[in-house]
C-alpha atoms as a PDB file:
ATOM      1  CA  UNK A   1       0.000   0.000   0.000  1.00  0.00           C
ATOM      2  CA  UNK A   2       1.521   3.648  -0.991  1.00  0.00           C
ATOM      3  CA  UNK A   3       2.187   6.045   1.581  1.00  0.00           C
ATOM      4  CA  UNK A   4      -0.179   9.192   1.105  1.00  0.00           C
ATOM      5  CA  UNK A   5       3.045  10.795  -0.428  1.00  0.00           C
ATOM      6  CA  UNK A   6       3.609   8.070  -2.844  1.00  0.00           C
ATOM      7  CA  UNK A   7      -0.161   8.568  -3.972  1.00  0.00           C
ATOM      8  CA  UNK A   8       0.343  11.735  -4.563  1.00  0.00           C
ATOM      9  CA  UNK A   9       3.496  11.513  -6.154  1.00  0.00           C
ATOM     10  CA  UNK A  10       1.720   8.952  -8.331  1.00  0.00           C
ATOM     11  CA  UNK A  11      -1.224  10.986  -8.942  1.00  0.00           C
ATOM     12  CA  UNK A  12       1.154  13.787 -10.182  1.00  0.00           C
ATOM     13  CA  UNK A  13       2.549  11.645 -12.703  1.00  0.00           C
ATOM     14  CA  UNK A  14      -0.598  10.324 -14.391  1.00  0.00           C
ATOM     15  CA  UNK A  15      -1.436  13.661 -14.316  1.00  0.00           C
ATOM     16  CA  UNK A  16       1.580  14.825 -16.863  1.00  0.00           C
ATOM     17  CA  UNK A  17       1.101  11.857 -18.725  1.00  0.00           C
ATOM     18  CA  UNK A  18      -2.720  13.118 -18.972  1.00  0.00           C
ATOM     19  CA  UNK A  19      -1.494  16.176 -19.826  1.00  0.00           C
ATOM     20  CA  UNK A  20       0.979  14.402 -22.264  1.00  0.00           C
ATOM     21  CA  UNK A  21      -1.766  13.145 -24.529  1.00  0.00           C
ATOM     22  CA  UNK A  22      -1.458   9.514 -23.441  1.00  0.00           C
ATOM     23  CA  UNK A  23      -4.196   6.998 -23.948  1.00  0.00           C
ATOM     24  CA  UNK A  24      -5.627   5.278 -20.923  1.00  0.00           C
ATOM     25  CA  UNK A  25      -4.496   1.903 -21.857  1.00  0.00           C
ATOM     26  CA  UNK A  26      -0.674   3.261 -22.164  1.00  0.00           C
ATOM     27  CA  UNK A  27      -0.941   5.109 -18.898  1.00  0.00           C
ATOM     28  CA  UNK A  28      -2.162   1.401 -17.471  1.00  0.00           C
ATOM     29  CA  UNK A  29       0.581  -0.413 -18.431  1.00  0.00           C
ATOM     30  CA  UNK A  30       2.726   2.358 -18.094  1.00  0.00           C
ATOM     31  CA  UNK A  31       1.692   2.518 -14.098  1.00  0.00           C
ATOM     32  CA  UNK A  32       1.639  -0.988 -13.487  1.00  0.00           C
ATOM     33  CA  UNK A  33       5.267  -1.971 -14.707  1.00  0.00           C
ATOM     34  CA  UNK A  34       6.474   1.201 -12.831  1.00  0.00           C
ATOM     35  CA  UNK A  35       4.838   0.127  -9.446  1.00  0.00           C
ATOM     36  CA  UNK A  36       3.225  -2.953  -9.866  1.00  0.00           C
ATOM     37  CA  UNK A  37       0.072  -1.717  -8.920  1.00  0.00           C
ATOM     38  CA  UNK A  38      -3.197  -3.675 -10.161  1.00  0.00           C
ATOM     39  CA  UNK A  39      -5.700  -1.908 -13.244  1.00  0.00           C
ATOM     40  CA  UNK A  40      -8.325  -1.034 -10.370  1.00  0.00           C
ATOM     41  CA  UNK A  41      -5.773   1.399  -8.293  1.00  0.00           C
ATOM     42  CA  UNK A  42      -4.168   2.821 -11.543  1.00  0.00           C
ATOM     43  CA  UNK A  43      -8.185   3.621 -12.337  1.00  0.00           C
ATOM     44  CA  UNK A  44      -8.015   5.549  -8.915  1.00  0.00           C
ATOM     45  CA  UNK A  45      -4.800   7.346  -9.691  1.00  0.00           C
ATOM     46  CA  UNK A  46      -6.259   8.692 -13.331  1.00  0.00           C
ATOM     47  CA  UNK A  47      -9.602   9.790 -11.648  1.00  0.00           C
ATOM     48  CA  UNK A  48      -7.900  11.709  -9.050  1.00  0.00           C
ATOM     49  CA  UNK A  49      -5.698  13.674 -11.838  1.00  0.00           C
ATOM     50  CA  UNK A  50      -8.952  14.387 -14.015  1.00  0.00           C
ATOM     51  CA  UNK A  51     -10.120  15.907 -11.025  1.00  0.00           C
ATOM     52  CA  UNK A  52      -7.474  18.232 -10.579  1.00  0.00           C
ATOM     53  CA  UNK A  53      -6.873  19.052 -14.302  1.00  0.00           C
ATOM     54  CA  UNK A  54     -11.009  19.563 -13.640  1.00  0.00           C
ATOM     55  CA  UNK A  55     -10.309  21.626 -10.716  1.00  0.00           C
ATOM     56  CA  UNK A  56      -7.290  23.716 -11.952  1.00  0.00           C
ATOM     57  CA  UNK A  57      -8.728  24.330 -15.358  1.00  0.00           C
ATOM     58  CA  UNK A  58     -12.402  25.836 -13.898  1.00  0.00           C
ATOM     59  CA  UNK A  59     -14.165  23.500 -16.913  1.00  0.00           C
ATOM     60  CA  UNK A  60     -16.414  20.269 -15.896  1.00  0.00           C
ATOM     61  CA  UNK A  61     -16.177  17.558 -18.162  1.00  0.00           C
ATOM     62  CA  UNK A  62     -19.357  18.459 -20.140  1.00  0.00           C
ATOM     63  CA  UNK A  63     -17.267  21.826 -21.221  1.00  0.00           C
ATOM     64  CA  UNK A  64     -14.291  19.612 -22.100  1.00  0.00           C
ATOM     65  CA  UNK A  65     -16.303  17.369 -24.485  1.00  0.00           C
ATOM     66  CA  UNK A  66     -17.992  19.961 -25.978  1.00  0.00           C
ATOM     67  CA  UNK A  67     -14.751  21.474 -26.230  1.00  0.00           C
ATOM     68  CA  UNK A  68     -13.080  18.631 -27.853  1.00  0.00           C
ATOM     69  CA  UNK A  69     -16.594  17.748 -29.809  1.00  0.00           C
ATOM     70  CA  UNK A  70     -15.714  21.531 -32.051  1.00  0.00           C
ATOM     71  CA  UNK A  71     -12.376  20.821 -32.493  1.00  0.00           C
ATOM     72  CA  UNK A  72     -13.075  17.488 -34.035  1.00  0.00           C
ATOM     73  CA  UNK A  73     -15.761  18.942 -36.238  1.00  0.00           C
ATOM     74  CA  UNK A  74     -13.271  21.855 -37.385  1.00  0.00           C
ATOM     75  CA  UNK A  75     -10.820  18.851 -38.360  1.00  0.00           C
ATOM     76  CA  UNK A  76     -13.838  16.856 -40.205  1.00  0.00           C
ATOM     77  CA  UNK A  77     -14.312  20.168 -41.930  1.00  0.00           C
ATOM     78  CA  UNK A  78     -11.136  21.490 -43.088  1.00  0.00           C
ATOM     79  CA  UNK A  79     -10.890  19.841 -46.732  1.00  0.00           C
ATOM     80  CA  UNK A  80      -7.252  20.766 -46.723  1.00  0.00           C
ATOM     81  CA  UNK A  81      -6.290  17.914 -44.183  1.00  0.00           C
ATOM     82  CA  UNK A  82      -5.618  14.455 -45.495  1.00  0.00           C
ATOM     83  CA  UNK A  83      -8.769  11.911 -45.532  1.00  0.00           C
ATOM     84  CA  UNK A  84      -7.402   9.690 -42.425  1.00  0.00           C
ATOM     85  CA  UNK A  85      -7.156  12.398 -40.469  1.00  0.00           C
ATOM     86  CA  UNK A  86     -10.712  13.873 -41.300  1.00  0.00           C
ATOM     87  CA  UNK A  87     -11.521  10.256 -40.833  1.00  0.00           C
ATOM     88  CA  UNK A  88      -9.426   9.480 -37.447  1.00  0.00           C
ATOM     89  CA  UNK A  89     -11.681  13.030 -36.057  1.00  0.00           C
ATOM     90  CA  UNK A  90     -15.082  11.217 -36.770  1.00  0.00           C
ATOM     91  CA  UNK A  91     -13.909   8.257 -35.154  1.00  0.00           C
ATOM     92  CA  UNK A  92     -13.287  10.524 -32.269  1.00  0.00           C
ATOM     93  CA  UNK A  93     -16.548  12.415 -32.269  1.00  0.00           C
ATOM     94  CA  UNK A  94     -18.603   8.751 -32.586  1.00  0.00           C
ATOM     95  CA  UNK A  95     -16.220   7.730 -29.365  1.00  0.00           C
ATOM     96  CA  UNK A  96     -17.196  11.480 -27.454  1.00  0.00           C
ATOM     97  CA  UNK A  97     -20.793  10.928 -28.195  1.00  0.00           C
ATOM     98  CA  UNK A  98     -20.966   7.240 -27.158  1.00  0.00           C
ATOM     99  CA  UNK A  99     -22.023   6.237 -30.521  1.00  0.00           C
ATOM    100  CA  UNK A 100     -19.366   3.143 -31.007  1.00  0.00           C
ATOM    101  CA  UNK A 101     -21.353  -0.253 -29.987  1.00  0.00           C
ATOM    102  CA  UNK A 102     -19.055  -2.673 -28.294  1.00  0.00           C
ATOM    103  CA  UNK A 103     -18.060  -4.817 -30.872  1.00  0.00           C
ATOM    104  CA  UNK A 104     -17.077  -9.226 -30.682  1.00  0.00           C
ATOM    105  CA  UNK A 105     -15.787 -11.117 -33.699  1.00  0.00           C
ATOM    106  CA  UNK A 106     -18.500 -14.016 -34.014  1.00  0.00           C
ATOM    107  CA  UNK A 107     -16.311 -17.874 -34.791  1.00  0.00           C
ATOM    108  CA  UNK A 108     -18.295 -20.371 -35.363  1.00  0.00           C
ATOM    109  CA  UNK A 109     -16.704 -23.888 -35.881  1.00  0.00           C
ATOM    110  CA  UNK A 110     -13.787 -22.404 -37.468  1.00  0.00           C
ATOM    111  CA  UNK A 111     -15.790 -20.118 -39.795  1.00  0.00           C
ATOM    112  CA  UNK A 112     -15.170 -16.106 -39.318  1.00  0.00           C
ATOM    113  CA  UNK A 113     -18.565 -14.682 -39.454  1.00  0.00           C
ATOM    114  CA  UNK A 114     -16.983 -11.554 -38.920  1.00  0.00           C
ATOM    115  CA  UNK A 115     -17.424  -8.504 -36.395  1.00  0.00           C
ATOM    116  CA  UNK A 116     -20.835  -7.539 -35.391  1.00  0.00           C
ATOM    117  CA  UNK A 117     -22.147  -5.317 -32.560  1.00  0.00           C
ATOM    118  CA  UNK A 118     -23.199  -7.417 -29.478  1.00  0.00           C
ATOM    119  CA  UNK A 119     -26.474  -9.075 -29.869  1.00  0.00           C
ATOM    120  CA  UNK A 120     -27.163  -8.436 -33.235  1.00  0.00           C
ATOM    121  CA  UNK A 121     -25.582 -11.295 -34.780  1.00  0.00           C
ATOM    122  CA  UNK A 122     -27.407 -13.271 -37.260  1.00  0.00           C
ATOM    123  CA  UNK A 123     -26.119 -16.646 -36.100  1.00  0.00           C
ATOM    124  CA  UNK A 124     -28.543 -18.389 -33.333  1.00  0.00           C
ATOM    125  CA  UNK A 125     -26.275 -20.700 -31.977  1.00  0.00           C
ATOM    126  CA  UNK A 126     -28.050 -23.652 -33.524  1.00  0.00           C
ATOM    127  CA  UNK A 127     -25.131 -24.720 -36.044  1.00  0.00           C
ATOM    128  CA  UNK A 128     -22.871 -23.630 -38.719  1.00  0.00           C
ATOM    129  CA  UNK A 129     -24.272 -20.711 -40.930  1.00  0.00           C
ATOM    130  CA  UNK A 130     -26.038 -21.620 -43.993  1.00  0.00           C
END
């Protein structure tokens, strides 16, 4: 168990890798081979540095999405950019507004019926698709 000044030395650290632009899953892995903490603590460290970039920067996380949603659509809208990056901001905006359904790759008996959303695949479970 840290110390209350290991947590916060922790905490201070996810917090420049926040501010670094990491990805959740980097800053993860990142914390657990650096102190060998478990996924559910390293969750605890990243909430408390939202918190205080919430704090420090006066803006709720509503403001930050919508913030984020307008730059995305700027970059979606700017014909000058290349197509995967257009394309890499609408990914984005689908992810802000909660639009991407969790997705599984359906294998049945060796076949690749390929990926489908969860619980709309047209397979029943009764045998191999005809």
């Amino acid at each position: 168990m840290a110390t209350r000044a290991e947590s916060a030395e922790r905490t201070h650290q996810v917090l420049e890798w926040l501010v670094e632009g990491r990805y959740k899953h980097q800053i993860v892995r990142q914390a657990r081979d650096l102190w060998g903490i478990q996924y559910r603590q390293v969750q605890n460290y990243i909430t408390r540095a939202r918190q205080i970039l919430a704090e420090e920067g006066g803006t709720s996380r509503e403001d930050l999405r919508s913030e984020s949603l307008m730059y995305y659509k700027q970059v979606c809208a700017d014909p000058s950019l290349p197509p995967r990056e257009r394309i890499r901001a609408r990914q984005r905006i689908d992810q802000l507004m909660g639009l991407e359904a969790p997705q599984e790759t359906v294998v049945h008996q060796g076949i690749d019926l390929g990926v489908h959303p969860i619980g709309e695949t047209e397979d029943d479970g009764d045998g191999p698709p005809e």
